[in-house]
Protein backbone atom coordinates (compact mmCIF):
# COMPACT_ATOMS: atom_id res chain seq x y z
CA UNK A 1 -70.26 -18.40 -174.49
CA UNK A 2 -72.95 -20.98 -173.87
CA UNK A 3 -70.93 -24.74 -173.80
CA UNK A 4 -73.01 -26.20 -176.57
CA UNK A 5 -70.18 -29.05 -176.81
CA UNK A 6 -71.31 -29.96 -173.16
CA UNK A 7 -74.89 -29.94 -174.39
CA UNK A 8 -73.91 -31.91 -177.45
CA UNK A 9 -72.29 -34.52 -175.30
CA UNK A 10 -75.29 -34.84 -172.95
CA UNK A 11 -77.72 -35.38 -175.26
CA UNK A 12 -75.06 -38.27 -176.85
CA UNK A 13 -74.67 -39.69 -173.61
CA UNK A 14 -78.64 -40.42 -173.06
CA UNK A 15 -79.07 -41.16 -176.61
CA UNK A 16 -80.28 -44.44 -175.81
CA UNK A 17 -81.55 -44.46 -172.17
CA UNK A 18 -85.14 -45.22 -171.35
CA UNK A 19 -87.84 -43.13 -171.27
CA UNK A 20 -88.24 -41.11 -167.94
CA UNK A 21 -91.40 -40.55 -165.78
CA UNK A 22 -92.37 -37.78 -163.69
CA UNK A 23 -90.71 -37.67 -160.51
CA UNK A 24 -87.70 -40.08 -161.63
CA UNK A 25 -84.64 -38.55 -161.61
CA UNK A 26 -81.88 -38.20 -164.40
CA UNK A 27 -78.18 -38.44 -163.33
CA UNK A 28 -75.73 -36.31 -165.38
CA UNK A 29 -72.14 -35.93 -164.42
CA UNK A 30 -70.19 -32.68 -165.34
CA UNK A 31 -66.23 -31.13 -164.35
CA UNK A 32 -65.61 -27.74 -163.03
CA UNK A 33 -63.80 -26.52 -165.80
CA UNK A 34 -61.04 -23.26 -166.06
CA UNK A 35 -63.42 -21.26 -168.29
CA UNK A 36 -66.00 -21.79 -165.05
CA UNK A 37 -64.44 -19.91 -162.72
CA UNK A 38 -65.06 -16.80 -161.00
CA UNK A 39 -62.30 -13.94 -159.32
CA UNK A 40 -62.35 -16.58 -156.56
CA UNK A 41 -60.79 -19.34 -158.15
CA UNK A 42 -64.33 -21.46 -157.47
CA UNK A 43 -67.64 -22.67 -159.94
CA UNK A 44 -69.32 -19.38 -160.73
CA UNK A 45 -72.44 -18.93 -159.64
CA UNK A 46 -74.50 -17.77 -163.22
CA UNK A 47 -72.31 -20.62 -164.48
CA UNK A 48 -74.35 -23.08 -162.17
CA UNK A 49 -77.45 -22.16 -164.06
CA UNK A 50 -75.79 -22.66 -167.33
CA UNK A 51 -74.72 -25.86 -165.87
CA UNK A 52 -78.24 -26.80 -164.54
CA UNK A 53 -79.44 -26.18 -167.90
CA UNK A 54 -77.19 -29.20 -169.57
CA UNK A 55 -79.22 -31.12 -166.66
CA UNK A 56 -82.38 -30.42 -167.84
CA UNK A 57 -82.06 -31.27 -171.41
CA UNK A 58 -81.43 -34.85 -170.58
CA UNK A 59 -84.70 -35.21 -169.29
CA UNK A 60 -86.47 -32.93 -172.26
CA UNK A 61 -85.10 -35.78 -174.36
CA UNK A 62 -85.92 -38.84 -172.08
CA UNK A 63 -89.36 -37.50 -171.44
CA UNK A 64 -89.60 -37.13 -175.49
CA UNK A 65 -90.55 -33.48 -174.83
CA UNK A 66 -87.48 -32.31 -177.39
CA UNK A 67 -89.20 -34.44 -180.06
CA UNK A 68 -92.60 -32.74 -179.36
CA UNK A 69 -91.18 -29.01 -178.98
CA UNK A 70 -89.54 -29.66 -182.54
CA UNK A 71 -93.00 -31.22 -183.96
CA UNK A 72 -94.92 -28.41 -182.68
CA UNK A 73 -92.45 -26.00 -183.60
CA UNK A 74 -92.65 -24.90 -180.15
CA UNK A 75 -89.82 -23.36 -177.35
CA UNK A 76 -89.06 -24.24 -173.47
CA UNK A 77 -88.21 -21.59 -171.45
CA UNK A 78 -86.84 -20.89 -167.41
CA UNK A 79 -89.49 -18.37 -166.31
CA UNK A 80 -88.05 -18.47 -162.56
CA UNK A 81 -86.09 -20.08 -160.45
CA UNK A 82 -84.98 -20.47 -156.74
CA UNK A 83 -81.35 -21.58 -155.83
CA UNK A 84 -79.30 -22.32 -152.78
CA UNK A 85 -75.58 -22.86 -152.67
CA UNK A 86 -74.29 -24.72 -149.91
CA UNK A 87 -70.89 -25.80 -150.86
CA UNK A 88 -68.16 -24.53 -153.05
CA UNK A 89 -66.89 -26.38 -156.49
CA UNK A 90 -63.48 -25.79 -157.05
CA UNK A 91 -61.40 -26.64 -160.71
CA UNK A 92 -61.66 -30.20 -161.63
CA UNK A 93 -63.92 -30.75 -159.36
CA UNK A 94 -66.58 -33.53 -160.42
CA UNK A 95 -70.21 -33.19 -159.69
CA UNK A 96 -73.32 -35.69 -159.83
CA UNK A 97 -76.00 -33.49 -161.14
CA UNK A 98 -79.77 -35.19 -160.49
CA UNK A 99 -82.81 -33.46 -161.76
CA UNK A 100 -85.95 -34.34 -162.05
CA UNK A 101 -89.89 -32.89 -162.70
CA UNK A 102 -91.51 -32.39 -159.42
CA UNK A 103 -95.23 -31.50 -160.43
CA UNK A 104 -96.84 -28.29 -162.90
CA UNK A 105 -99.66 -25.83 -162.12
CA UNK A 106 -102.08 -24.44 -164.98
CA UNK A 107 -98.94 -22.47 -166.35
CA UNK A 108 -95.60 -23.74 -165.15
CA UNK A 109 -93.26 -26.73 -164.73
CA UNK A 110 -91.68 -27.27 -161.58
CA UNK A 111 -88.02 -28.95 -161.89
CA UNK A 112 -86.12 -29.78 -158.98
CA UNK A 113 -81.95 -29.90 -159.61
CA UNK A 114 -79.19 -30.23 -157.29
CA UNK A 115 -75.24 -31.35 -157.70
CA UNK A 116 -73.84 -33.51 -155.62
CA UNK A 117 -70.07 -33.38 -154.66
CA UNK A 118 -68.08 -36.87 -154.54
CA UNK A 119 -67.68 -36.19 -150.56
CA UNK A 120 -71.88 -36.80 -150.86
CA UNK A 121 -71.99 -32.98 -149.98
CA UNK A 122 -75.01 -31.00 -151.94
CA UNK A 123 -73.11 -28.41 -153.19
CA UNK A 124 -76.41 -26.08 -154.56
CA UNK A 125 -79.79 -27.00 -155.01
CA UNK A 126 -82.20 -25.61 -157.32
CA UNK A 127 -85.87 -24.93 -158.40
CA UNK A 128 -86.67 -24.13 -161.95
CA UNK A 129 -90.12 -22.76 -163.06
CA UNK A 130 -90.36 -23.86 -166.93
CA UNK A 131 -92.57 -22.91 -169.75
CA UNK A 132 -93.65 -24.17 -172.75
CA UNK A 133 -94.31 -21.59 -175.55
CA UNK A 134 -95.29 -20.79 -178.94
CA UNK A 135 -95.51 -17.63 -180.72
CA UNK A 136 -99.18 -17.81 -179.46
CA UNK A 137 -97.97 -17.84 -175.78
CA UNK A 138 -97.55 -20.32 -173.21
CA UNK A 139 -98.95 -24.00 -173.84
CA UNK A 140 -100.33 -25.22 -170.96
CA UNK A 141 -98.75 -28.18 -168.97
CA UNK A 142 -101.31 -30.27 -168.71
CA UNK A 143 -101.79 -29.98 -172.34
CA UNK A 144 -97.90 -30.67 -172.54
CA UNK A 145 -98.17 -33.35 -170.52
CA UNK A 146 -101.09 -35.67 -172.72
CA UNK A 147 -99.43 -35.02 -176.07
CA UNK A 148 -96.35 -36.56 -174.07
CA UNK A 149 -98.53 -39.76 -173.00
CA UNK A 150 -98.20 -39.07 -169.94
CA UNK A 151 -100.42 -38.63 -166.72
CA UNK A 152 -101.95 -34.98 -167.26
CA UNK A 153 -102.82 -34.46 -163.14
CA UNK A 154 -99.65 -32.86 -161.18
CA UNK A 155 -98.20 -34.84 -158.33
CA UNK A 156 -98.45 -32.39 -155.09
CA UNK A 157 -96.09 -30.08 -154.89
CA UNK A 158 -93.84 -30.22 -152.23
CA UNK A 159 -94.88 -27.68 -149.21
CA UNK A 160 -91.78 -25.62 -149.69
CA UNK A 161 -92.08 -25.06 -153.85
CA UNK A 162 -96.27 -24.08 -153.00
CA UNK A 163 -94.58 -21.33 -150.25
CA UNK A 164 -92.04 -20.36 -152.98
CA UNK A 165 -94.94 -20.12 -155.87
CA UNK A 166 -97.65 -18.20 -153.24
CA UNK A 167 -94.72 -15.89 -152.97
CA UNK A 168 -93.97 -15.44 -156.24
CA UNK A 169 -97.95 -14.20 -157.16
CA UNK A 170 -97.37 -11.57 -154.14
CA UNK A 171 -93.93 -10.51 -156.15
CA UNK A 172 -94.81 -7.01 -157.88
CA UNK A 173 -94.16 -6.73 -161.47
CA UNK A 174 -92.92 -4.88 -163.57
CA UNK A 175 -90.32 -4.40 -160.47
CA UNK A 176 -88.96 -1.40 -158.57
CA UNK A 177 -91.85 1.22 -159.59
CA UNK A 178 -91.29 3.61 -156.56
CA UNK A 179 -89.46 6.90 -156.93
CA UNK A 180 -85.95 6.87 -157.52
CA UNK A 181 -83.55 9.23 -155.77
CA UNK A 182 -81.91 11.69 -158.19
CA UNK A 183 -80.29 9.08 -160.57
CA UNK A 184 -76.20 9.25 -160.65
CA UNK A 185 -74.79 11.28 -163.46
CA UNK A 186 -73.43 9.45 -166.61
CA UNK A 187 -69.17 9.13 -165.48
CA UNK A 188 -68.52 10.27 -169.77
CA UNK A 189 -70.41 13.13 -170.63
CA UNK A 190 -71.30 14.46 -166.85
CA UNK A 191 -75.49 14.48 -167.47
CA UNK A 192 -77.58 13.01 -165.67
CA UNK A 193 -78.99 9.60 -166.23
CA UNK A 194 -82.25 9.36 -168.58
């Protein structure tokens, strides 16, 4: 189940902070709790994303882009992201999460994440391609970004997110479109797979 207490208790905590910028980065801290385990006793790894996501609301509220998506009526969405773990989180573990926006292209938001043991070990690190939407589509960034107030040119994108975008475009979709072996049968009824 998603831990919408967590988010609750984010967006209380940064209630009143001040407004962030691009490229500033919003601290969050967060506990490795029983219910985020894995088989292996340690922070499970689709539990990191949930966990990244409580980091990035903080800054949809800072930036005031919570107040704008409810204006506009619109949504926020992960359309991609690229993550590295590096060190395990074990129960009751506490972690420093910092996020921040890196930079957009015509179509996507780039946020940068990564949590941060209390050893000063980077436990994972993470990339996030977001998107604005609307039942029209996707709202452009820059668009995003002037209805915010704020400067509608991206930064430059670090070296390693352009490599990880160009990559991305060369990534075929819809996936996997080669022939498939003869498909397993179904273990119940003993036919084969549709």
């Amino acid at each position: 189940m998603y831990p919408f207490l967590r988010l609750a208790k984010q967006q209380f905590l940064v209630r009143n902070a001040p407004p962030l910028a691009t490229g500033e980065t919003s601290v969050t801290r967060h506990v490795c709790w029983p219910w985020d385990l894995d088989m292996f006793a340690e922070l499970n790894n689709g539990r990191v994303l949930t966990l990244y996501d409580l980091g990035r609301m903080p800054i949809a509220k800072r930036s005031g882009l919570l107040t704008l998506l409810k204006r506009e009526r619109w949504g926020f969405a992960v359309a991609g992201a690229t993550v590295r773990y590096r060190r395990r989180v074990k129960l009751f573990d506490r972690i420093e999460m910092r996020s921040r926006v890196i930079g957009w292209d015509p179509r996507f938001i780039y946020i940068e994440q990564g949590m941060w043991k209390r050893n000063g070990e980077c436990a994972s690190h993470a990339v996030f391609r977001t998107a604005v939407t609307s039942g029209a589509g996707m709202i452009a960034p820059e668009r995003v970004m002037g209805l915010l107030g704020l400067e509608t040119a991206s930064p430059p994108l670090p070296l390693w997110v352009a490599s990880w975008i160009e990559a991305e475009d060369q990534r075929p979709w819809p996936p996997m479109q080669e022939a498939v072996p003869a498909p397993l049968p179904l273990a119940a009824t003993g036919e084969d797979a549709a």
